[in-house]
Protein backbone atom coordinates (compact mmCIF):
# COMPACT_ATOMS: atom_id res chain seq x y z
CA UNK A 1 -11.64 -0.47 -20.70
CA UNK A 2 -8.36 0.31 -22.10
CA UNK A 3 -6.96 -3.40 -22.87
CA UNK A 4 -10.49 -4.55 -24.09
CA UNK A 5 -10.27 -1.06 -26.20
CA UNK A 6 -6.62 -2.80 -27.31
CA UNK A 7 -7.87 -6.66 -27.76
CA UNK A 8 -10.39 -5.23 -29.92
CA UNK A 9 -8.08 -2.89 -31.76
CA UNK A 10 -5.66 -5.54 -32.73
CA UNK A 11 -6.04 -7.84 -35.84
CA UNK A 12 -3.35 -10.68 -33.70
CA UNK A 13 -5.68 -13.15 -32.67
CA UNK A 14 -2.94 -14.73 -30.71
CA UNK A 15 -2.78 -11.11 -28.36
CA UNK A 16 -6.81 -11.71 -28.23
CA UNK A 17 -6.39 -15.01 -26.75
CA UNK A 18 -3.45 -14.10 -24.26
CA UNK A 19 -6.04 -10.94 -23.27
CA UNK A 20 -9.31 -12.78 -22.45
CA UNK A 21 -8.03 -16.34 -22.11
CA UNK A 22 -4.84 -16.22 -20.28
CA UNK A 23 -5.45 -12.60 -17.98
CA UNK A 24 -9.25 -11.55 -17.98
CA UNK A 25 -10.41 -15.82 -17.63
CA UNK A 26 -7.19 -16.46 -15.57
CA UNK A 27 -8.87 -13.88 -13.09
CA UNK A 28 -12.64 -14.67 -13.53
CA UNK A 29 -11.78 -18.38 -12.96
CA UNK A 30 -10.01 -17.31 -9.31
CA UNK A 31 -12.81 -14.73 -8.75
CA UNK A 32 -15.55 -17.38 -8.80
CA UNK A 33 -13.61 -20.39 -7.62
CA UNK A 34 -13.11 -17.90 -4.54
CA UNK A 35 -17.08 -17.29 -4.45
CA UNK A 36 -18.12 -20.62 -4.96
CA UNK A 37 -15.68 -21.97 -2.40
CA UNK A 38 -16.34 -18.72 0.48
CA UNK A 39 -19.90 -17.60 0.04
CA UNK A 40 -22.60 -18.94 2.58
CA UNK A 41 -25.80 -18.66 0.21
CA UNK A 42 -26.01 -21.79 -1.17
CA UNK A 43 -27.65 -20.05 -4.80
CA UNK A 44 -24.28 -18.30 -5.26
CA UNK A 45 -22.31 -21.02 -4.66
CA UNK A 46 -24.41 -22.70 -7.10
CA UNK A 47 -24.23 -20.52 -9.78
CA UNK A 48 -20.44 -19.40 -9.50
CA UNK A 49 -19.92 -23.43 -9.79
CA UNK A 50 -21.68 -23.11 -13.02
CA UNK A 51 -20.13 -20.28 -14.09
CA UNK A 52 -16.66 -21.76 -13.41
CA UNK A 53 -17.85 -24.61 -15.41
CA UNK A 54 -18.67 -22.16 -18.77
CA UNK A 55 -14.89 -20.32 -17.85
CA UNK A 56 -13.04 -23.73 -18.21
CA UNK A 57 -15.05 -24.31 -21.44
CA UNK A 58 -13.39 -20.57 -22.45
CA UNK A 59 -10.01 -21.24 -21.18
CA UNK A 60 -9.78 -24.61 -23.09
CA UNK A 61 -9.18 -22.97 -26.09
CA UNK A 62 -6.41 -20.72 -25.28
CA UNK A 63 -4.76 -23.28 -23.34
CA UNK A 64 -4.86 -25.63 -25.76
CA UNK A 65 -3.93 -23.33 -28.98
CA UNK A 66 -1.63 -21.11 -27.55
CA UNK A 67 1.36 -23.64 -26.98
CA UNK A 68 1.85 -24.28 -30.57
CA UNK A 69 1.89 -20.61 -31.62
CA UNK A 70 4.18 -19.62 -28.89
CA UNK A 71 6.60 -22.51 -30.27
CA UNK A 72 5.92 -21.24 -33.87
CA UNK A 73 6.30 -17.36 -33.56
CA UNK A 74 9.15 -15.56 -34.87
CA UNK A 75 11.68 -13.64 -32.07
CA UNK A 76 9.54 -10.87 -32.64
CA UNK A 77 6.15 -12.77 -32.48
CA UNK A 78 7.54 -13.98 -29.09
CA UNK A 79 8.19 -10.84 -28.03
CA UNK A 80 4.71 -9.38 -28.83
CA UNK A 81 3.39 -12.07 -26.49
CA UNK A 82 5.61 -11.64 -23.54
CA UNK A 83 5.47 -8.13 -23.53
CA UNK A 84 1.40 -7.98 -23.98
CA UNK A 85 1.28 -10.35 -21.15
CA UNK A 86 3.32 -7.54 -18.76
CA UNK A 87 1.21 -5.22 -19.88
CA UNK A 88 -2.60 -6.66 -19.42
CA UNK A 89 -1.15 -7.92 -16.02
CA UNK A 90 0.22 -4.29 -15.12
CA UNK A 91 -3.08 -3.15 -16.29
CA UNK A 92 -5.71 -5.62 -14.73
CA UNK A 93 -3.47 -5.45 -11.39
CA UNK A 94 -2.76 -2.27 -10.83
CA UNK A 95 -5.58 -0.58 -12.80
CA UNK A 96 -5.89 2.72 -13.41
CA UNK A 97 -8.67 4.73 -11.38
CA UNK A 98 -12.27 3.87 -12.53
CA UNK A 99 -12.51 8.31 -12.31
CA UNK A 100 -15.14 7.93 -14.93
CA UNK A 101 -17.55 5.12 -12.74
CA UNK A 102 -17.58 7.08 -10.45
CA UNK A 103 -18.44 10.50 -12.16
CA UNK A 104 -21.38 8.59 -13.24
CA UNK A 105 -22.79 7.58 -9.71
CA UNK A 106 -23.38 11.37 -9.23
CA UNK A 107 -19.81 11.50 -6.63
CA UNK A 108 -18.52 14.78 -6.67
CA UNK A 109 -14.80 15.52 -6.89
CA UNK A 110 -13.91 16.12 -3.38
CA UNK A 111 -15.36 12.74 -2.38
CA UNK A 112 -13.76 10.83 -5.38
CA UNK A 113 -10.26 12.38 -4.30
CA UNK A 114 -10.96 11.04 -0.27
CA UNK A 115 -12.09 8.05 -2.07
CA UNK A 116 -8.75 7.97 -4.20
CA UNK A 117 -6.81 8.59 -0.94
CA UNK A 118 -8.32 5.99 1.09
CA UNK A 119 -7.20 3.27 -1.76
CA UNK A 120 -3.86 4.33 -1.78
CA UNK A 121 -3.60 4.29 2.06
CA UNK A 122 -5.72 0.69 2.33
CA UNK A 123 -2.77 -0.47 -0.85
CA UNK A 124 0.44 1.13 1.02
CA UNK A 125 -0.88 -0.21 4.63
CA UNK A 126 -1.11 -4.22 3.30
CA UNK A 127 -4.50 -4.00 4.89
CA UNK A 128 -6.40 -7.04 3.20
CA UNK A 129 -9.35 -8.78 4.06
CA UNK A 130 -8.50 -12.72 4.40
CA UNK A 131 -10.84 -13.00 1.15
CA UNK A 132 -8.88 -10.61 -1.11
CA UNK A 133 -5.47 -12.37 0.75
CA UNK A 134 -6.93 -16.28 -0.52
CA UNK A 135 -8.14 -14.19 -4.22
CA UNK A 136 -4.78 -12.63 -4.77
CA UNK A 137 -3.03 -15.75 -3.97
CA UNK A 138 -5.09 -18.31 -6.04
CA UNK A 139 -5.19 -15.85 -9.27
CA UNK A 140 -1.20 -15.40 -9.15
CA UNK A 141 -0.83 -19.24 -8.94
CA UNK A 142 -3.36 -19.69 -11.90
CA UNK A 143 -1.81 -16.55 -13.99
CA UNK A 144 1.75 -18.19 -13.78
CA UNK A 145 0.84 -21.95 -14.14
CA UNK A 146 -1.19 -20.54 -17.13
CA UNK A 147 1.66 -18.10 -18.45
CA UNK A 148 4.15 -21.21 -18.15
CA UNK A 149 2.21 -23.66 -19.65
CA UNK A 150 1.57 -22.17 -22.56
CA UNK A 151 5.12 -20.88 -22.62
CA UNK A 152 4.84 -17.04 -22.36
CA UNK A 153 6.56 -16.42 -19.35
CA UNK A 154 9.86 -16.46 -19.93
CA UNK A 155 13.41 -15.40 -18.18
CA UNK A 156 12.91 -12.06 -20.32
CA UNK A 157 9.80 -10.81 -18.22
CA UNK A 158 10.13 -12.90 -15.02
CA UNK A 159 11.47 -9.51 -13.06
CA UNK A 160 8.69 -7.57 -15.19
CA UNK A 161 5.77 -10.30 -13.49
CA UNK A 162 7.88 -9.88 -10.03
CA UNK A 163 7.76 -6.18 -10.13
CA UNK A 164 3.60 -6.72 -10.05
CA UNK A 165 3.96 -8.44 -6.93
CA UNK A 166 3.43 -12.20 -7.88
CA UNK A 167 5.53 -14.64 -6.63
CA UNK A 168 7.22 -16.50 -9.76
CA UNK A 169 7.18 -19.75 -7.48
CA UNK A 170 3.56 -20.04 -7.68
């Protein structure tokens, strides 16, 4: 909620678009290719095809705008972008607990802490389902083919994208 409460809070269209259409679409794209792709019921595949054909529709705009504003911002302007990139990644990636979802399902605190615990333990301990393995890597190739090509990811926050754990090779 916290970088929708931002994209909404901002008057920088430019920080919109690098919000929704670079992170939040970057990640819906690989979340439905993934379905689409993996899933044995043949409706779901059909409608996360269809949804992945409405995402490119949303992505075309950002991808096809942003360029020219990244070559046309000031130092500053630049700066803006790269650093709002690092952060919506550092938020969408690592989150921050959803304490409040789950306060609303009627889970009292001593389950939401085991649940809290368990998370961090599944995190530190790698352990992945092949499906979240073939997600993480197809949204980290999109995010920084997207971040490149419309010339956001620069030498400045390379380390900064590294530190989230995707691989600047992708």
């Amino acid at each position: 909620r916290e970088i929708f409460d931002t994209l909404l809070g901002t008057s920088a269209w430019y920080l919109k678009t690098i919000g929704l259409q670079l992170v939040a679409e970057t990640f819906a794209v690989s979340l439905f290719r993934m379905l689409a792709e993996s899933s044995k019921d043949a409706i779901l595949r059909q409608v996360c095809r269809r949804i992945l054909q409405d995402e490119a529709r949303h992505m075309g705009f950002g991808m096809l705008s942003l360029p020219a504003v990244v070559d046309e911002a000031s130092a500053a302007e630049r700066r803006e972008m790269e650093d709002f990139a690092v952060w919506a990644l550092n938020r969408t990636l690592r989150g921050i607990f959803p304490l409040a979802a789950y306060e609303e399902m009627g889970f009292d605190r001593g389950d939401i802490e085991e649940i809290k615990l368990l998370r961090r333990e599944r995190a530190a301990g790698g352990d992945e389902t092949a499906f979240r393995k073939y997600f993480r890597r197809d949204l980290h190739a999109g995010l920084v083919r997207n971040l490149r090509k419309v010339g956001v990811l620069t030498p400045r926050i390379e380390p900064d994208i590294a530190s989230l754990g995707i691989s600047l090779a992708a």
